[in-house]
Protein backbone atom coordinates (compact mmCIF):
# COMPACT_ATOMS: atom_id res chain seq x y z
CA UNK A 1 -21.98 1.13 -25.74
CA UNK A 2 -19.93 -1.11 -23.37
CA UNK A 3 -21.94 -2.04 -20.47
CA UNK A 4 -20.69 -3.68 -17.39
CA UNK A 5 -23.04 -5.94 -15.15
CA UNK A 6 -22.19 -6.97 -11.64
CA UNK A 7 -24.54 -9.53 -9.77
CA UNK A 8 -27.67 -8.22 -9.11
CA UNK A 9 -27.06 -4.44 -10.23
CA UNK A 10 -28.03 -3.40 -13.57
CA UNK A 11 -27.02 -0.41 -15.88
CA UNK A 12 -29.21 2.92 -15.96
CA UNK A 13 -29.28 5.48 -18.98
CA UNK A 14 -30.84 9.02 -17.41
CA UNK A 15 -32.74 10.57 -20.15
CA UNK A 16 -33.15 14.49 -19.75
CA UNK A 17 -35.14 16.51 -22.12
CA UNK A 18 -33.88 20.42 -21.24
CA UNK A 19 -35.27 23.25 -22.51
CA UNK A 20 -33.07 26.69 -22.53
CA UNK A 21 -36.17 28.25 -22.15
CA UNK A 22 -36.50 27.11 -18.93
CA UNK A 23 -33.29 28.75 -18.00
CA UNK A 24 -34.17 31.82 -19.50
CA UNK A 25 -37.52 32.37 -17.83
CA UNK A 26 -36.11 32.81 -15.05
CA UNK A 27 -33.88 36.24 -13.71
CA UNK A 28 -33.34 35.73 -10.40
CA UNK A 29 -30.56 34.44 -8.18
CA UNK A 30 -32.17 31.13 -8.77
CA UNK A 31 -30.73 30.47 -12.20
CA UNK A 32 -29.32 27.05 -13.20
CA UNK A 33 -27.74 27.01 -16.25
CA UNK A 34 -27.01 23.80 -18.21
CA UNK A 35 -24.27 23.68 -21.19
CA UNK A 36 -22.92 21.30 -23.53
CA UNK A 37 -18.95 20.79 -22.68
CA UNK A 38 -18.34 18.69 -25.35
CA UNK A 39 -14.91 21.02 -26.11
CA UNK A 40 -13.74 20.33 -22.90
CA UNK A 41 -14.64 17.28 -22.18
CA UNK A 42 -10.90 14.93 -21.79
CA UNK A 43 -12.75 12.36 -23.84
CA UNK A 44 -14.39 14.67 -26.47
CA UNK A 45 -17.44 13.16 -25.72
CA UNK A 46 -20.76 14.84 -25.83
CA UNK A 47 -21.63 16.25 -22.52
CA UNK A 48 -24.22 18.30 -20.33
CA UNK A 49 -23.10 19.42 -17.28
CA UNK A 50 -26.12 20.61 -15.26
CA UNK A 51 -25.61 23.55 -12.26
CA UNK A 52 -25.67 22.02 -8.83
CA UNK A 53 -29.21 22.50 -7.33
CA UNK A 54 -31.25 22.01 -11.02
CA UNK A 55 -34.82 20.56 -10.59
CA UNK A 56 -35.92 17.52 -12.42
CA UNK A 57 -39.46 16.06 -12.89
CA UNK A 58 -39.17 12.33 -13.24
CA UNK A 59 -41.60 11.29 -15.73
CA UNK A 60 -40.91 7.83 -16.27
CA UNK A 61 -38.64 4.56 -15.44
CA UNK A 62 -38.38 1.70 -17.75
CA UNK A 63 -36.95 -1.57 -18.21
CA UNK A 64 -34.99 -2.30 -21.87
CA UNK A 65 -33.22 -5.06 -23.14
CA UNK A 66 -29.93 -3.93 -25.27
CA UNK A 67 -28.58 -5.33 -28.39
CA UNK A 68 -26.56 -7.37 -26.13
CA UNK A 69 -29.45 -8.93 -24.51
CA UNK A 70 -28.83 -6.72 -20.86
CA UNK A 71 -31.52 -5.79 -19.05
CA UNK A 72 -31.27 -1.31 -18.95
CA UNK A 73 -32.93 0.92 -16.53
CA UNK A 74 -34.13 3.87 -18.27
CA UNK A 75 -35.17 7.12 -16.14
CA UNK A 76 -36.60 10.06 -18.17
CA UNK A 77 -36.50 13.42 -16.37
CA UNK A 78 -37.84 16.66 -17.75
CA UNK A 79 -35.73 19.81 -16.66
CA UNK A 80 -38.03 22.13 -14.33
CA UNK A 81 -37.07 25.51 -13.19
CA UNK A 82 -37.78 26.99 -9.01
CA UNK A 83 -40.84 28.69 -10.16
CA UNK A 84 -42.50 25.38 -11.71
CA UNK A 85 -46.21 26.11 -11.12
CA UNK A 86 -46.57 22.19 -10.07
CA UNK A 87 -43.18 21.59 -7.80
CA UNK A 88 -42.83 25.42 -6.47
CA UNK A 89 -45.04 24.94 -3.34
CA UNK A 90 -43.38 21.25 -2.51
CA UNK A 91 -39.80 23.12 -3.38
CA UNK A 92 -40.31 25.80 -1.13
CA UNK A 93 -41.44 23.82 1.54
CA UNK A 94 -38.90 21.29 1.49
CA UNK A 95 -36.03 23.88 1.28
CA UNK A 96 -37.25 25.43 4.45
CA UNK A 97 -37.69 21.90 6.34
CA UNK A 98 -33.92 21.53 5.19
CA UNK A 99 -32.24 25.21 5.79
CA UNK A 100 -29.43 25.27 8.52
CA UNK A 101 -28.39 28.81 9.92
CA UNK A 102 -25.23 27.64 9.78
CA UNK A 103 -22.63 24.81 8.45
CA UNK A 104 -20.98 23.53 11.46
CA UNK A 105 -20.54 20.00 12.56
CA UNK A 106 -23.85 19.02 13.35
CA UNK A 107 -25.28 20.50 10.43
CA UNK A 108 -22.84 18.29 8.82
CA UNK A 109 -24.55 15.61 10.30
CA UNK A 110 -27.89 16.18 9.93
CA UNK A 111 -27.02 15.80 6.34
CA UNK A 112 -25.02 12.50 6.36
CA UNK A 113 -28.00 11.29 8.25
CA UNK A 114 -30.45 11.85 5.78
CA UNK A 115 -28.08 10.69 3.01
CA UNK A 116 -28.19 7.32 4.86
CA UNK A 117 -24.46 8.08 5.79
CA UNK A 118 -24.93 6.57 9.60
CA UNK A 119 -21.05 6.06 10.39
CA UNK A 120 -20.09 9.71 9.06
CA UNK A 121 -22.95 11.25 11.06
CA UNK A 122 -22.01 9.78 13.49
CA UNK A 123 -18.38 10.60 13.62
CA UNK A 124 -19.62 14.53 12.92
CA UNK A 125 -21.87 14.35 15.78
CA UNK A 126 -18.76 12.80 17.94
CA UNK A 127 -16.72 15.73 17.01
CA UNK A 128 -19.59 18.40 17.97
CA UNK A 129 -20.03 16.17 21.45
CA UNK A 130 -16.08 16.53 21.97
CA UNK A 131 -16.06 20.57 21.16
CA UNK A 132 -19.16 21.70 23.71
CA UNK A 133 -18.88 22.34 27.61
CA UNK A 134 -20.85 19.65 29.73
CA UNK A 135 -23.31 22.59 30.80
CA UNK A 136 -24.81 23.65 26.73
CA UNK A 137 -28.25 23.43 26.52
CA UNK A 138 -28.00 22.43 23.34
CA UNK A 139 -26.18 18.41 24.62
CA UNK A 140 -29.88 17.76 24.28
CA UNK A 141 -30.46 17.46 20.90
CA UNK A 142 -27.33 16.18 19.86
CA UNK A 143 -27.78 12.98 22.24
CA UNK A 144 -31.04 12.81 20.56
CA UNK A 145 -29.52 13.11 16.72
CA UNK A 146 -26.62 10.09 18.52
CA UNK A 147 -29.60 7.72 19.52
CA UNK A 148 -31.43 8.36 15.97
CA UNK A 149 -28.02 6.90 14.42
CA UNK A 150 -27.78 4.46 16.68
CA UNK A 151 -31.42 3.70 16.04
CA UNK A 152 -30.69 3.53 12.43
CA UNK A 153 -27.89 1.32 12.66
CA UNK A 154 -29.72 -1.34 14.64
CA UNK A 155 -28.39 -0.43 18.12
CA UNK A 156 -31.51 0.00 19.70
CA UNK A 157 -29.57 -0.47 23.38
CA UNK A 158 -27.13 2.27 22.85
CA UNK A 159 -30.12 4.48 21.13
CA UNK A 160 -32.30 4.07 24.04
CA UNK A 161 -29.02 5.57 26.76
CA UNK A 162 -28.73 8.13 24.34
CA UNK A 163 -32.10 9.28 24.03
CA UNK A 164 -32.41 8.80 28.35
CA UNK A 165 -29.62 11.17 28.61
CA UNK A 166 -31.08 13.68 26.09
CA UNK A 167 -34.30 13.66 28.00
CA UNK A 168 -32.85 13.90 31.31
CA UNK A 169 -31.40 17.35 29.85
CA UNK A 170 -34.83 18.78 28.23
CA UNK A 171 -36.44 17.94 31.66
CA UNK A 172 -34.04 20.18 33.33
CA UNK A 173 -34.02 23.24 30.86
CA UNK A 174 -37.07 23.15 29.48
CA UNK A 175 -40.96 23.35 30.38
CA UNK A 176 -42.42 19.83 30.47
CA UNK A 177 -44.89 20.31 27.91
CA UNK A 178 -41.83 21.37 25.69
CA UNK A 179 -41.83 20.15 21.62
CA UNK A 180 -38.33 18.44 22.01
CA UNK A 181 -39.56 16.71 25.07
CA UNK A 182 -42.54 15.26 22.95
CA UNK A 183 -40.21 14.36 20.04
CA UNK A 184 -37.81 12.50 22.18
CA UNK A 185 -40.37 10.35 23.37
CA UNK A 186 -41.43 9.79 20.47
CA UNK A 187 -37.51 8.33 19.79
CA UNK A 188 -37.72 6.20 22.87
CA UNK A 189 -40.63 4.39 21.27
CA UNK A 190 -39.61 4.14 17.81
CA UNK A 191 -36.28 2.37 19.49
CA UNK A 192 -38.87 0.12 21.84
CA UNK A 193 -40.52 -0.62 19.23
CA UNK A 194 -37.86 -1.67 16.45
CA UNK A 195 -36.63 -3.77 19.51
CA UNK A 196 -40.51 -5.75 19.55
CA UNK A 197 -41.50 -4.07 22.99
CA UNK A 198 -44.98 -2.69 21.65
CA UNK A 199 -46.22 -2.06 25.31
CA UNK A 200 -43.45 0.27 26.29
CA UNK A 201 -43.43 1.77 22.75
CA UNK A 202 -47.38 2.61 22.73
CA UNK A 203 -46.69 4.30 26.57
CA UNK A 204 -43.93 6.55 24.88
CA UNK A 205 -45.62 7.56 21.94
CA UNK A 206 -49.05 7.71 23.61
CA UNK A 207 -46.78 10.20 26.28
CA UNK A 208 -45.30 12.28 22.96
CA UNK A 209 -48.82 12.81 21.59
CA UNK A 210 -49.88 13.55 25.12
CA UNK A 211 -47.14 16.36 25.53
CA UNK A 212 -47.53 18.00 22.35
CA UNK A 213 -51.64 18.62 22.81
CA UNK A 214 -50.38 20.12 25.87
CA UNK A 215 -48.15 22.58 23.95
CA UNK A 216 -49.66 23.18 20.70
CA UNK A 217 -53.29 21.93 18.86
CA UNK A 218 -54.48 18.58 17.52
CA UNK A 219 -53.26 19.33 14.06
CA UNK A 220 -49.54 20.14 14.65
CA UNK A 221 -47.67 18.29 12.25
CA UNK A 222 -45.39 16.27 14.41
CA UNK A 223 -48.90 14.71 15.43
CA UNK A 224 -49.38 13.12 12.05
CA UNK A 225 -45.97 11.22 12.63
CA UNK A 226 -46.62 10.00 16.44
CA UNK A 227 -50.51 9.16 14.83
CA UNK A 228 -48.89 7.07 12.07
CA UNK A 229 -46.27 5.06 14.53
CA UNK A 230 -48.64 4.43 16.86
CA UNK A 231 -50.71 2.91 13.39
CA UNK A 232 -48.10 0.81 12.13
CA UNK A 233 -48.06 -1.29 16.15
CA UNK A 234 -51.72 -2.24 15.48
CA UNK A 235 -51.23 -3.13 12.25
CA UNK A 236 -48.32 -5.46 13.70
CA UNK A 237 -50.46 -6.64 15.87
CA UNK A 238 -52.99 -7.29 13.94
CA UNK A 239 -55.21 -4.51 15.42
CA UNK A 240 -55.88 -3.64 12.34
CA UNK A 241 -59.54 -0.78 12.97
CA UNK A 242 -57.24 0.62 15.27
CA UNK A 243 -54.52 0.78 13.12
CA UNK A 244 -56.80 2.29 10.16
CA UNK A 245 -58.05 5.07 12.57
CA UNK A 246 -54.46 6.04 13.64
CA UNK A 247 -53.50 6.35 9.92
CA UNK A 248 -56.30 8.24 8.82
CA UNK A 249 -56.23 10.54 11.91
CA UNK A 250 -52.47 10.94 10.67
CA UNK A 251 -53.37 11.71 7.04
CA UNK A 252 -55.90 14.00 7.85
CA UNK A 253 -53.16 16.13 9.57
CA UNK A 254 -50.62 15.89 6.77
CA UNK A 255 -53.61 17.19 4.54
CA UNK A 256 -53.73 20.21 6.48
CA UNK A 257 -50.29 21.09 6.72
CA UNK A 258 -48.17 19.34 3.63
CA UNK A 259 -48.03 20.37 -0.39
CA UNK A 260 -50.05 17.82 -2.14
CA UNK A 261 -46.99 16.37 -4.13
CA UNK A 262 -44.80 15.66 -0.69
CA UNK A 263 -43.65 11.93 -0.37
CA UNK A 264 -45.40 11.77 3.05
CA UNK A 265 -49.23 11.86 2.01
CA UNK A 266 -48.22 8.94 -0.84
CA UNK A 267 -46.80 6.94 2.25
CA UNK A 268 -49.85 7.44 3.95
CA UNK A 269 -52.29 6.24 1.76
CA UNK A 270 -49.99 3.44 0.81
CA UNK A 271 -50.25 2.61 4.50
CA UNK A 272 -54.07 2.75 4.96
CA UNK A 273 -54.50 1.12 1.26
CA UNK A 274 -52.11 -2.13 2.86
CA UNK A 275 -54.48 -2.19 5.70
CA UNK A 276 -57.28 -2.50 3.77
């Protein structure tokens, strides 16, 4: 096996125990096959290609030392299928957090932006800005997705005239107690506070949580989220019985409304374990 090291990266081997049966269980539309290509593979090596969309269950990542004395990442993943008793409920919600109506620009760049692809989101979201009349209601939400990549690229000043301009729209077209009114504020702070202004961040978020019990109940799940920012400024600030009653109000909500196996809870007690 050549391997080829460069600075501080190291090699990975992906080990993947699939079972045809696990294709073959399954006769819906929701079939992923998996063959071995070996035939035509260009360098008649042996190969797996997996269908786009198959499910893995990591069970494991090592550390191994070759016969050449480099250090080898191993990851050992278990081939699951849609209908996986344990991953069906976190599968099913995650694919409807995720669904678009439509592939269109911003769609586009919803998905570069959770790929951690800021500059191509960006330049999709540009390209939807260009394309719609200055009077769509929708402006709104795409300023908002612009200041959440300018956010994420550390331009908190640009972010924050983004965000003002998306929630000078929602003001005007929509009722005040309205969700995207809440969740922009709850932008404005996260931008306040990545800048180090915890007063003005705490007034935004406290105004987010403020709007949303307003529109909906205490357990909404956008709650959780404005519960847990406002956690991580006490802990900051040292605060930290405040911060441990803003994360646990926060993962008390996520209990109620997330699959046990999504990411989110595992942040959260991670969070409340550090403040303890």
């Amino acid at each position: 096996m050549n391997l080829c090291v460069s600075g501080d990266r190291i090699p990975v081997i992906f080990e993947i125990e699939a079972d045809p049966a696990v294709v073959c269980s399954t006769n819906d539309d929701n079939r992923r096959p998996f063959a071995q290509i070996d035939e035509l593979s260009y360098y008649r090596e042996a190969e797996v290609l997996f269908m786009l969309g198959s499910i893995f269950l990591l069970n494991e990542i090592s550390l191994e030392q070759s016969s050449r004395d480099v250090t080898i990442s191993i990851i050992r993943m278990t081939l699951c299928s849609d209908h996986d008793s344990d991953l069906k409920q976190l599968h099913d919600y995650m694919k409807n957090e995720y669904r678009s109506e439509e592939t269109d620009l911003f769609s586009l760049g919803d998905v570069m932006y959770r790929m951690e692809k800021f500059n191509l989101s960006e330049k999709y979201y540009l390209r939807r800005l260009k394309e719609l009349p200055s009077n769509n209601r929708s402006l709104g939400e795409l300023y908002q997705r612009l200041g959440m990549v300018a956010n994420a690229k550390g331009n908190y000043d640009t972010s924050l005239d983004w965000y003002q301009k998306s929630l000078e729209i929602l003001v005007s077209t929509h009722p005040s107690d309205h969700v995207e009114i809440g969740s922009t504020h709850n932008s404005i702070a996260n931008a306040h506070r990545n800048r180090g202004d915890h007063v003005r961040a705490l007034e935004s978020y406290n105004q987010a949580v403020l709007l949303f019990k307003q529109a909906h109940d205490e357990n909404n799940p956008s709650m959780a989220m404005f519960y847990n920012n406002i956690g991580m400024i006490y802990d900051q600030e040292k605060k930290y019985f405040k911060a441990l009653d803003f994360n646990e109000k926060s993962l008390a909500i996520q209990e109620k409304n997330l699959p046990v196996d999504h990411p989110d809870l595992g942040s959260s007690y991670n969070n409340i374990g550090g403040i303890h």
